[in-house]
C-alpha atoms as a PDB file:
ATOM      1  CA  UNK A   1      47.806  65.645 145.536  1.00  0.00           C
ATOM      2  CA  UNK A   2      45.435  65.537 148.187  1.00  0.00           C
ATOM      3  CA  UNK A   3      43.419  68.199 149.821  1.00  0.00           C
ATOM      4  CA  UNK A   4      40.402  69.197 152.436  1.00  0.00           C
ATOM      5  CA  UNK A   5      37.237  68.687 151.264  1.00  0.00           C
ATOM      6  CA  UNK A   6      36.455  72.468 150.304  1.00  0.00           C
ATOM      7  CA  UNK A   7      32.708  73.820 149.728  1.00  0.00           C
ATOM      8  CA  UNK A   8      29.911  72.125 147.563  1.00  0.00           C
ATOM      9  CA  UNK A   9      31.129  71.956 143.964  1.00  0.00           C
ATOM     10  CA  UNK A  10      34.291  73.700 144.372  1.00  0.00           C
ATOM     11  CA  UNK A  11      36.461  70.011 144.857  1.00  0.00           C
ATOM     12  CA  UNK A  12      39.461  69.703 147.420  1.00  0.00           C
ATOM     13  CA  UNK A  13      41.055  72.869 148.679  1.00  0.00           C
ATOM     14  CA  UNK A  14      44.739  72.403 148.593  1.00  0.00           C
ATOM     15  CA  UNK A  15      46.980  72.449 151.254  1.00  0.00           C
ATOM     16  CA  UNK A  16      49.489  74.903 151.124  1.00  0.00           C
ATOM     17  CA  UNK A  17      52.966  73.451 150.862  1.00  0.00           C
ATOM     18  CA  UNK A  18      56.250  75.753 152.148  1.00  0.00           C
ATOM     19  CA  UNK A  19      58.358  77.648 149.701  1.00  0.00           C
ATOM     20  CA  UNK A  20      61.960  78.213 150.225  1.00  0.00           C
ATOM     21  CA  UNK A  21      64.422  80.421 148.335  1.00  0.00           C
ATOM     22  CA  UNK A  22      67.213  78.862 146.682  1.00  0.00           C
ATOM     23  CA  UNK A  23      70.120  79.934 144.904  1.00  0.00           C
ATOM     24  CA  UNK A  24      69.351  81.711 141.396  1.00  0.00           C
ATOM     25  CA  UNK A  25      66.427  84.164 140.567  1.00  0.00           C
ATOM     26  CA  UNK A  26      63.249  83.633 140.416  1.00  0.00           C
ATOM     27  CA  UNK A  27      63.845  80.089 141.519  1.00  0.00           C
ATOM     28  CA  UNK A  28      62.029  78.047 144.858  1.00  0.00           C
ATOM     29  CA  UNK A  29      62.103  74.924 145.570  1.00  0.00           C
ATOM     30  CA  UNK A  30      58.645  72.953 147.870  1.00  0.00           C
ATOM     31  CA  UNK A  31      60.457  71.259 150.882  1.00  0.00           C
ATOM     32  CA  UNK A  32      57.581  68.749 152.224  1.00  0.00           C
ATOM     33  CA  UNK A  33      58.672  69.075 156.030  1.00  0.00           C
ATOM     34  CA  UNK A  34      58.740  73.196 155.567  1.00  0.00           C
ATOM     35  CA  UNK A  35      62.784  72.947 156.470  1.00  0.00           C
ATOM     36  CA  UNK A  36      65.031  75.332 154.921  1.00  0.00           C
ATOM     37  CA  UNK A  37      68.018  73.217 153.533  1.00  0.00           C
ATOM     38  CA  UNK A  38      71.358  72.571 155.588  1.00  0.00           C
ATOM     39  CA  UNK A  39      74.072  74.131 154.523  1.00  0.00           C
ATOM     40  CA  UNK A  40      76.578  71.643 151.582  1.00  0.00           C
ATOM     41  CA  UNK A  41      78.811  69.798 153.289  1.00  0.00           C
ATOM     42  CA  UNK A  42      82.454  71.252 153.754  1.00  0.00           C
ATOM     43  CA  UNK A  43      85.151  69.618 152.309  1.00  0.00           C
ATOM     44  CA  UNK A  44      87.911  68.396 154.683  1.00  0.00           C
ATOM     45  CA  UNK A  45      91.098  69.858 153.416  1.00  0.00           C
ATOM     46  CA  UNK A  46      93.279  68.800 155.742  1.00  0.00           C
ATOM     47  CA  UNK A  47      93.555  65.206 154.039  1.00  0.00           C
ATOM     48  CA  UNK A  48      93.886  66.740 150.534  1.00  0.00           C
ATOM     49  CA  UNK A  49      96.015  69.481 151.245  1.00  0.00           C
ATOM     50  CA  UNK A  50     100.056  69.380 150.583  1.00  0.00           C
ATOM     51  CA  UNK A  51     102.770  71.523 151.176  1.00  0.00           C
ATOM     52  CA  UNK A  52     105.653  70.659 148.730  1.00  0.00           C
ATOM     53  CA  UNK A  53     108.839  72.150 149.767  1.00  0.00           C
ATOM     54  CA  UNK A  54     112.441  72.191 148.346  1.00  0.00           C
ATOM     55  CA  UNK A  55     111.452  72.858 144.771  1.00  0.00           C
ATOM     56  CA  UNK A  56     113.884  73.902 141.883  1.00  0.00           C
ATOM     57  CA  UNK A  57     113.951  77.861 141.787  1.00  0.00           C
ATOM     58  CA  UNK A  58     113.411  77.150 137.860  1.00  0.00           C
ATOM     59  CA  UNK A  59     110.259  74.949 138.044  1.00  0.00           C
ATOM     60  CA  UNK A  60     107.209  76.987 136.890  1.00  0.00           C
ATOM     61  CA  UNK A  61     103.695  76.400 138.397  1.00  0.00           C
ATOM     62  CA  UNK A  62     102.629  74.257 135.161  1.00  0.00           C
ATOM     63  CA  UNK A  63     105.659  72.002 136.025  1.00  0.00           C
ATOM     64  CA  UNK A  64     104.186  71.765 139.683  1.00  0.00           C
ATOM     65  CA  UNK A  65     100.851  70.934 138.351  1.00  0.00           C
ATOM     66  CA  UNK A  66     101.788  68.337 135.772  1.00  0.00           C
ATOM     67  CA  UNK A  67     103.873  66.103 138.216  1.00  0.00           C
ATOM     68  CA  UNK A  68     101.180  66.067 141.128  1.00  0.00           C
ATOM     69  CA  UNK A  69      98.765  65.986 138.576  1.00  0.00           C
ATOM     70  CA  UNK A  70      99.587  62.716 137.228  1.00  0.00           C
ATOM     71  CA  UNK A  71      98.558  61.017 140.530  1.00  0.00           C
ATOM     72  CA  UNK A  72      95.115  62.473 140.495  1.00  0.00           C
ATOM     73  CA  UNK A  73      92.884  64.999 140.252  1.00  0.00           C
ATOM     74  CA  UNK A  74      93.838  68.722 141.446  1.00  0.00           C
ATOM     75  CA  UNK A  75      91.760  71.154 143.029  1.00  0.00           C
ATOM     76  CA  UNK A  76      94.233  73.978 143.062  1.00  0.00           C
ATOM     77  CA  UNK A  77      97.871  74.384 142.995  1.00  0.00           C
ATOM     78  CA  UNK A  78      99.790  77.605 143.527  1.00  0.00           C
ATOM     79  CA  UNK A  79     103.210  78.165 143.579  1.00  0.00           C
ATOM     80  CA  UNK A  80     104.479  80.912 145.506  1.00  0.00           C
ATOM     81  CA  UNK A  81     106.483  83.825 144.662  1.00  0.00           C
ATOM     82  CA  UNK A  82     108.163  86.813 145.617  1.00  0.00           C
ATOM     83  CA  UNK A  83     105.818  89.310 145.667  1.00  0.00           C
ATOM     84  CA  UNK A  84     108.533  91.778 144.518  1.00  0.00           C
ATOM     85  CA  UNK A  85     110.595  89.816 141.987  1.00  0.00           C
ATOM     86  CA  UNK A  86     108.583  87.602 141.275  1.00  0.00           C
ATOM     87  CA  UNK A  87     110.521  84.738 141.860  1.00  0.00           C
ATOM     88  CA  UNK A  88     109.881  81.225 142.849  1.00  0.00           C
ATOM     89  CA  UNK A  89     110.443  80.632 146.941  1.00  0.00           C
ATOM     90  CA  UNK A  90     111.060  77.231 146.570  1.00  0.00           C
ATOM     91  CA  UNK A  91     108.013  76.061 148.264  1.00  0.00           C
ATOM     92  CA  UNK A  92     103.797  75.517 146.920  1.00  0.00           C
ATOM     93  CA  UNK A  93     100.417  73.969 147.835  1.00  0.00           C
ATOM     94  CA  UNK A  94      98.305  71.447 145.580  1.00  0.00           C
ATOM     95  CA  UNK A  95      95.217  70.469 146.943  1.00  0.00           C
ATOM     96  CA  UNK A  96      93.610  67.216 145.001  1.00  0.00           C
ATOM     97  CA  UNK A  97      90.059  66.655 145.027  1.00  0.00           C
ATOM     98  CA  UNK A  98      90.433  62.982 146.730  1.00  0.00           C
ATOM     99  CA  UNK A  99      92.173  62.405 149.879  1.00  0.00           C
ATOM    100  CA  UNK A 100      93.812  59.034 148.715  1.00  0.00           C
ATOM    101  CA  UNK A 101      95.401  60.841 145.546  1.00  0.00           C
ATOM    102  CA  UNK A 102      96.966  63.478 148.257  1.00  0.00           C
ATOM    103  CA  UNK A 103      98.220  59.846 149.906  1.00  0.00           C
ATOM    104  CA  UNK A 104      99.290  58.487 146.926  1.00  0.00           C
ATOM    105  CA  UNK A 105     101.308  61.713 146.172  1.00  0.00           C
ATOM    106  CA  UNK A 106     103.358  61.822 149.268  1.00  0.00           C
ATOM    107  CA  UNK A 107     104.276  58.122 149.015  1.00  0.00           C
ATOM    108  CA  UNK A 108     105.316  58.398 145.299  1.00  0.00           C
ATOM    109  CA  UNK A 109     106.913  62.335 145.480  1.00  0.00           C
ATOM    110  CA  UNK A 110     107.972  62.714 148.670  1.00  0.00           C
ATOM    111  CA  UNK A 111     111.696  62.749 148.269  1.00  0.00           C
ATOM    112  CA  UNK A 112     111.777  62.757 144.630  1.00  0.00           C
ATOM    113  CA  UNK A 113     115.145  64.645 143.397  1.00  0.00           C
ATOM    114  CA  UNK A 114     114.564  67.247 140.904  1.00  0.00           C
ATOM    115  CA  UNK A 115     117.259  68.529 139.481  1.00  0.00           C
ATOM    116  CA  UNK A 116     119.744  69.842 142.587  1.00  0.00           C
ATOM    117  CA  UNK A 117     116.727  69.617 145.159  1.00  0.00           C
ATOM    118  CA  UNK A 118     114.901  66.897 146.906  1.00  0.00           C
ATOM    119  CA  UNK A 119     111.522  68.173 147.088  1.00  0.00           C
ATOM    120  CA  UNK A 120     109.787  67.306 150.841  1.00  0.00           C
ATOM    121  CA  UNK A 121     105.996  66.506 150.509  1.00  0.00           C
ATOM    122  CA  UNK A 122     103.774  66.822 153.757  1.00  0.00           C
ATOM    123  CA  UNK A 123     100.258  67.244 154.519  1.00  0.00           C
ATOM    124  CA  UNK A 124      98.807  71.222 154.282  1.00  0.00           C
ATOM    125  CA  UNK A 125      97.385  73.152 157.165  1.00  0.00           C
ATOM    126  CA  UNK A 126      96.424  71.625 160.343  1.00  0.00           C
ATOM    127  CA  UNK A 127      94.291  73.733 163.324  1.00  0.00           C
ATOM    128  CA  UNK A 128      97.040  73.613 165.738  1.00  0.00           C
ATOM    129  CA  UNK A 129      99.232  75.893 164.152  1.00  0.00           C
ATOM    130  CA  UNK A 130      99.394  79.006 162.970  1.00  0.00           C
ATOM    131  CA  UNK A 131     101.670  81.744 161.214  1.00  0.00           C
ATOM    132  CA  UNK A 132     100.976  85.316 162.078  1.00  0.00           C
ATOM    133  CA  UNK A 133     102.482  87.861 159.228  1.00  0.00           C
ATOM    134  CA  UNK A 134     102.762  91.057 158.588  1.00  0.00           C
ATOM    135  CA  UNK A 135     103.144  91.599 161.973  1.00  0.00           C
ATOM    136  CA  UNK A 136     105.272  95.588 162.778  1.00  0.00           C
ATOM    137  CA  UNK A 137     108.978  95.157 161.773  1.00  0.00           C
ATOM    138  CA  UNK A 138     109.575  96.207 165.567  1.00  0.00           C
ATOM    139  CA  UNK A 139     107.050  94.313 167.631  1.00  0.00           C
ATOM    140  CA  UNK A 140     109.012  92.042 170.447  1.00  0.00           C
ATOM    141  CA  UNK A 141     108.387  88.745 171.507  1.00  0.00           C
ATOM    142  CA  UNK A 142     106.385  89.486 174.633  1.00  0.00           C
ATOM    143  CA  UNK A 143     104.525  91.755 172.737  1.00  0.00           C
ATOM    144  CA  UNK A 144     103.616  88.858 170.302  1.00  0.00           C
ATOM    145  CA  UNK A 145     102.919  86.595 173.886  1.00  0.00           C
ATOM    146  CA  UNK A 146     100.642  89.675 174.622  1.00  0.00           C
ATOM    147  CA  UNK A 147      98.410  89.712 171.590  1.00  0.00           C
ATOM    148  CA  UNK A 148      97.955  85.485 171.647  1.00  0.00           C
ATOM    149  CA  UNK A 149      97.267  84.639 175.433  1.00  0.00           C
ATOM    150  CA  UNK A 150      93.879  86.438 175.276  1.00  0.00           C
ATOM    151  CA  UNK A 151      93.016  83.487 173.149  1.00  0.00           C
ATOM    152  CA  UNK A 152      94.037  80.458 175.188  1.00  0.00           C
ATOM    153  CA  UNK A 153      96.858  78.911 176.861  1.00  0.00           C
ATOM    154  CA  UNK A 154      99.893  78.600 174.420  1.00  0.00           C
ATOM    155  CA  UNK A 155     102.554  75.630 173.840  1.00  0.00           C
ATOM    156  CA  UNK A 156     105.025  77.556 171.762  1.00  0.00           C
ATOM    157  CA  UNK A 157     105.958  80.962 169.838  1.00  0.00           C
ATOM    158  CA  UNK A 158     108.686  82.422 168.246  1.00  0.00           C
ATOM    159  CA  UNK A 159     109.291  85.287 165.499  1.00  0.00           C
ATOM    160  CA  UNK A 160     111.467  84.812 162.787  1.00  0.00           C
ATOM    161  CA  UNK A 161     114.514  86.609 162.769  1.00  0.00           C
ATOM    162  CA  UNK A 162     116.527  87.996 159.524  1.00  0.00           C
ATOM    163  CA  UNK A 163     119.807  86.122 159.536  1.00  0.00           C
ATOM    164  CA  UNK A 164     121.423  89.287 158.063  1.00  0.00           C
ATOM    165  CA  UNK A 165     120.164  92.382 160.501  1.00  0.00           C
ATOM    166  CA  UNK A 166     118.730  89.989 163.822  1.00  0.00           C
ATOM    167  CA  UNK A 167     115.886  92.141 162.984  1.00  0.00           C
ATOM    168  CA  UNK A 168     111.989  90.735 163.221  1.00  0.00           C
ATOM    169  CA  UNK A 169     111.151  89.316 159.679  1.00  0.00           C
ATOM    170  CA  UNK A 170     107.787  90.614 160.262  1.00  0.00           C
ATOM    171  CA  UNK A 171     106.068  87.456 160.900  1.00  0.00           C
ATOM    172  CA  UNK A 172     105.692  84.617 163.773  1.00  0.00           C
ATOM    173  CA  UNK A 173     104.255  81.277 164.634  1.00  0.00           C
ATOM    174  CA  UNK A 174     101.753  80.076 167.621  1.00  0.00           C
ATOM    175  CA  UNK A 175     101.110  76.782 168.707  1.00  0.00           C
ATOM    176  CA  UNK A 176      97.991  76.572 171.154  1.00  0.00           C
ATOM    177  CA  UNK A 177      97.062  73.870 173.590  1.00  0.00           C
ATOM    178  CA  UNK A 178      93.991  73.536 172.274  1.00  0.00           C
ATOM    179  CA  UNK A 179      92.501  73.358 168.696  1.00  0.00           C
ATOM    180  CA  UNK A 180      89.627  75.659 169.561  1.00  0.00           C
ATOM    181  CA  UNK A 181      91.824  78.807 170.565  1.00  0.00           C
ATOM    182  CA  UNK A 182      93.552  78.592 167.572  1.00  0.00           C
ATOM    183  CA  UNK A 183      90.239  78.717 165.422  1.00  0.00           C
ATOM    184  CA  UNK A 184      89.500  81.612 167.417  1.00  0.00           C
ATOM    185  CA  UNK A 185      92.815  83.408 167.129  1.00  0.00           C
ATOM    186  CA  UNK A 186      92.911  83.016 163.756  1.00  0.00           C
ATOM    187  CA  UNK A 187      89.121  84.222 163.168  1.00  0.00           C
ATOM    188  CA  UNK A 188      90.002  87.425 165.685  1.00  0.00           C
ATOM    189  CA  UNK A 189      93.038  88.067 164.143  1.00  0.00           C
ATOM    190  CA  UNK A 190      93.106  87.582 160.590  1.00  0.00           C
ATOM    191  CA  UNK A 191      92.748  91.510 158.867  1.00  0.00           C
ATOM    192  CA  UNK A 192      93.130  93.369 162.506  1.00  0.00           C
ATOM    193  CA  UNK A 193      94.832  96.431 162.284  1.00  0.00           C
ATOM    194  CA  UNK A 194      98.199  96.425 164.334  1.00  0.00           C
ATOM    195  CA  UNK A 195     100.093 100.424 163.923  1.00  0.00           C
ATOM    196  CA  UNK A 196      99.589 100.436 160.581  1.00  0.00           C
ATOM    197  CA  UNK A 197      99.988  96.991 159.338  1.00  0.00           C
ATOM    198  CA  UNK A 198      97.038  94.706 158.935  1.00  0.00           C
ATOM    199  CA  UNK A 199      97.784  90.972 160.001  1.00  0.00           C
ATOM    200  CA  UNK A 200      97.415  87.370 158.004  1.00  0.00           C
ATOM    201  CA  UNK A 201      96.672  84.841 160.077  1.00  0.00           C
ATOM    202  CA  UNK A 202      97.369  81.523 158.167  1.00  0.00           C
ATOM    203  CA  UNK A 203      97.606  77.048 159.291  1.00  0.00           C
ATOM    204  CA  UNK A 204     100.618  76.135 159.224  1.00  0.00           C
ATOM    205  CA  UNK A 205     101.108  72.252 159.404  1.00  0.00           C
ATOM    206  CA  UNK A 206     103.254  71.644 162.665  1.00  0.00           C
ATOM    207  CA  UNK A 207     105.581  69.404 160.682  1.00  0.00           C
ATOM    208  CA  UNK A 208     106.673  72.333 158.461  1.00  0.00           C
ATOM    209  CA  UNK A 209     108.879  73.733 161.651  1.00  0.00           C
ATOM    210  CA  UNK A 210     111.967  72.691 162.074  1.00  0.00           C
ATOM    211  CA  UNK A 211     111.978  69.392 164.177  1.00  0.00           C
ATOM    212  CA  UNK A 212     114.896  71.507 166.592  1.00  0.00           C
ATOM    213  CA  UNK A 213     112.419  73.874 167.579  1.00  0.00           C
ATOM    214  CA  UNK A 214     108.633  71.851 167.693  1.00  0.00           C
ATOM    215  CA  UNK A 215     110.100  68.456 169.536  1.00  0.00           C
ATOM    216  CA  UNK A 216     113.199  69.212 171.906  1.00  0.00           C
ATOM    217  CA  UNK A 217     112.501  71.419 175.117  1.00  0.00           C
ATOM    218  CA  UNK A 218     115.154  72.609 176.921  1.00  0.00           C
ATOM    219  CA  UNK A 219     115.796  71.600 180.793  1.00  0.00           C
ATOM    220  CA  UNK A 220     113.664  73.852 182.339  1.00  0.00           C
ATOM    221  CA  UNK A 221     111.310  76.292 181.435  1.00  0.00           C
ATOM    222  CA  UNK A 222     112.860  80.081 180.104  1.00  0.00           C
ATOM    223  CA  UNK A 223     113.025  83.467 178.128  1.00  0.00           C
ATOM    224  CA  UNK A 224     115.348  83.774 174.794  1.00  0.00           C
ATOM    225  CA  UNK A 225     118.186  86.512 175.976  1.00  0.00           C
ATOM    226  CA  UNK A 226     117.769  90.026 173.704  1.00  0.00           C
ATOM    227  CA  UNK A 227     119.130  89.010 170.474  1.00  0.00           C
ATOM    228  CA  UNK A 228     119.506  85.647 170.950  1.00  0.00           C
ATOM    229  CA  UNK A 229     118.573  82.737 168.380  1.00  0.00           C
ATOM    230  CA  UNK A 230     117.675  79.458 168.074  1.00  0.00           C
ATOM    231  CA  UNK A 231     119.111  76.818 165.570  1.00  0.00           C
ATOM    232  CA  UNK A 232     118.030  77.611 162.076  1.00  0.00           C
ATOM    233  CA  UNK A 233     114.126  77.061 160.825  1.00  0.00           C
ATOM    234  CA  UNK A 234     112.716  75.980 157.635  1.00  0.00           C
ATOM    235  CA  UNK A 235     109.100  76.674 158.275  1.00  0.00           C
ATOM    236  CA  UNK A 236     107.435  77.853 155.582  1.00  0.00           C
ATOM    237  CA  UNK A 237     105.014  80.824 155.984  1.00  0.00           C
ATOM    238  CA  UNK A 238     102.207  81.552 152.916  1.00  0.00           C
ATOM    239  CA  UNK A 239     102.874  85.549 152.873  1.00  0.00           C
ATOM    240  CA  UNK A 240     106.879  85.432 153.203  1.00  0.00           C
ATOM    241  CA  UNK A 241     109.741  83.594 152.370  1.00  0.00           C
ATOM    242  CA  UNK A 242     111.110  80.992 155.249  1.00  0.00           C
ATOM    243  CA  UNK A 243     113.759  82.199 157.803  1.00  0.00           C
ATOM    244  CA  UNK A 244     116.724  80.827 158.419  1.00  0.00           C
ATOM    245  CA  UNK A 245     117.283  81.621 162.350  1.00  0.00           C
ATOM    246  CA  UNK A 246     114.451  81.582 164.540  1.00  0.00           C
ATOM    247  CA  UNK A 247     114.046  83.226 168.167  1.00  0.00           C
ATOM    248  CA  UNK A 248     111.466  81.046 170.002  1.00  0.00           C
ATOM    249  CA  UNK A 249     109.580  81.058 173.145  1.00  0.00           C
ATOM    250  CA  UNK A 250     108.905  78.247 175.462  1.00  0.00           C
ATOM    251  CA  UNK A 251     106.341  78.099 177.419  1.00  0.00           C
ATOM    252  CA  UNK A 252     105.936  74.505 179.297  1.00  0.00           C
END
């Protein structure tokens, strides 16, 4: 390439180009304009990610992966278990590699009957929602208000409730008002140390809670009474099995 015109005899002097580290050793790569490279681009999950609910407590995760697999190409699929027994919780996430496979799926699976379930297909995580688990067996609901207002003005909360004792199943749901607060819950949150438990912070796709407690509002704004509960929720939380009877919050 060219050069300046260096001293008599010697020929063009070239002109350094930038060097730039990329991945692997011993590697660079020139970049004409000197700029590092941009970061790859990130893959938008939220049109390729499903939640399929309602599955047969017999079906194994190669089962799972074989019928959403014939649609199109997965990414990852995971079925999830009982960390304890081991034993499917009726619920899993496949992720496809192209958005209109994950569209294709939920028009050709949603509602499919499998054995003695009809399996439920939705999208995956959205940023509006989020479950909060392994949260102190004994933490209260304006405790749980109390650690998510410092992030933003909230819609909706509840914790989940254990049919059997009325005791806290350890986990909870938030709904912000806005997208951002949630991002920045769930960055603040997720791994904090709470007594001596240590939080997940997961999305949770809004249409995975039960429609009794995300679209009706009672008459006027107010409190649950101590002890009291709320029709019975199917939301599905990543780090614990769904809960039947749900104490929830409103908060407009």
């Amino acid at each position: 390439t060219g050069g300046a015109a260096g001293p008599s005899g010697c020929g063009p002097v070239p002109v350094p180009v930038p060097v730039v580290a990329v991945p692997g050793p011993g590697v660079a790569a020139a970049l004409p304009n000197g700029a590092p490279p941009g970061p790859p681009p990130v893959a938008d999950d939220s049109k390729t990610n499903l939640i399929v609910n309602y599955l047969p407590q017999s079906m194994s995760q190669e089962e799972l992966r074989s019928l959403f697999g014939s649609l199109g190409d997965i990414e990852s699929c995971k079925l999830v278990r009982d960390k304890v027994t081991g034993q499917s919780l009726g619920y899993g996430f496949v992720n496809y590699v192209e958005a209109g496979d994950a569209d294709r799926a939920i028009g050709a699976l949603n509602g499919l009957k499998l054995q003695t379930k009809t399996i439920k297909v939705t999208r995956g995580p959205t940023e509006a929602v989020l479950c909060v688990a392994n949260l102190p067996r004994l933490l209260t609901q304006p405790q749980f208000e109390e650690l998510l207002r410092p992030f933003g003005s909230l819609e909706r909360c509840f914790l989940v409730y254990s049919p059997a004792t009325g005791h806290s199943k350890g986990y909870g749901f938030v709904e912000f008002m806005k997208k951002d607060s949630a991002a920045r819950a769930r960055s603040e949150l997720l791994g904090k140390q709470l007594g001596t438990r240590r939080l997940h912070v997961h999305w949770v796709d809004a249409a995975q809670l039960s429609p009794e407690l995300l679209h009706s509002r009672p008459s006027e704004p107010r409190r649950p009474r101590t002890g009291s509960v709320c029709p019975g929720s199917t939301s599905v939380c990543p780090s614990a099995p769904p809960g039947p009877r749900a104490a929830a919050c409103w908060l407009r």
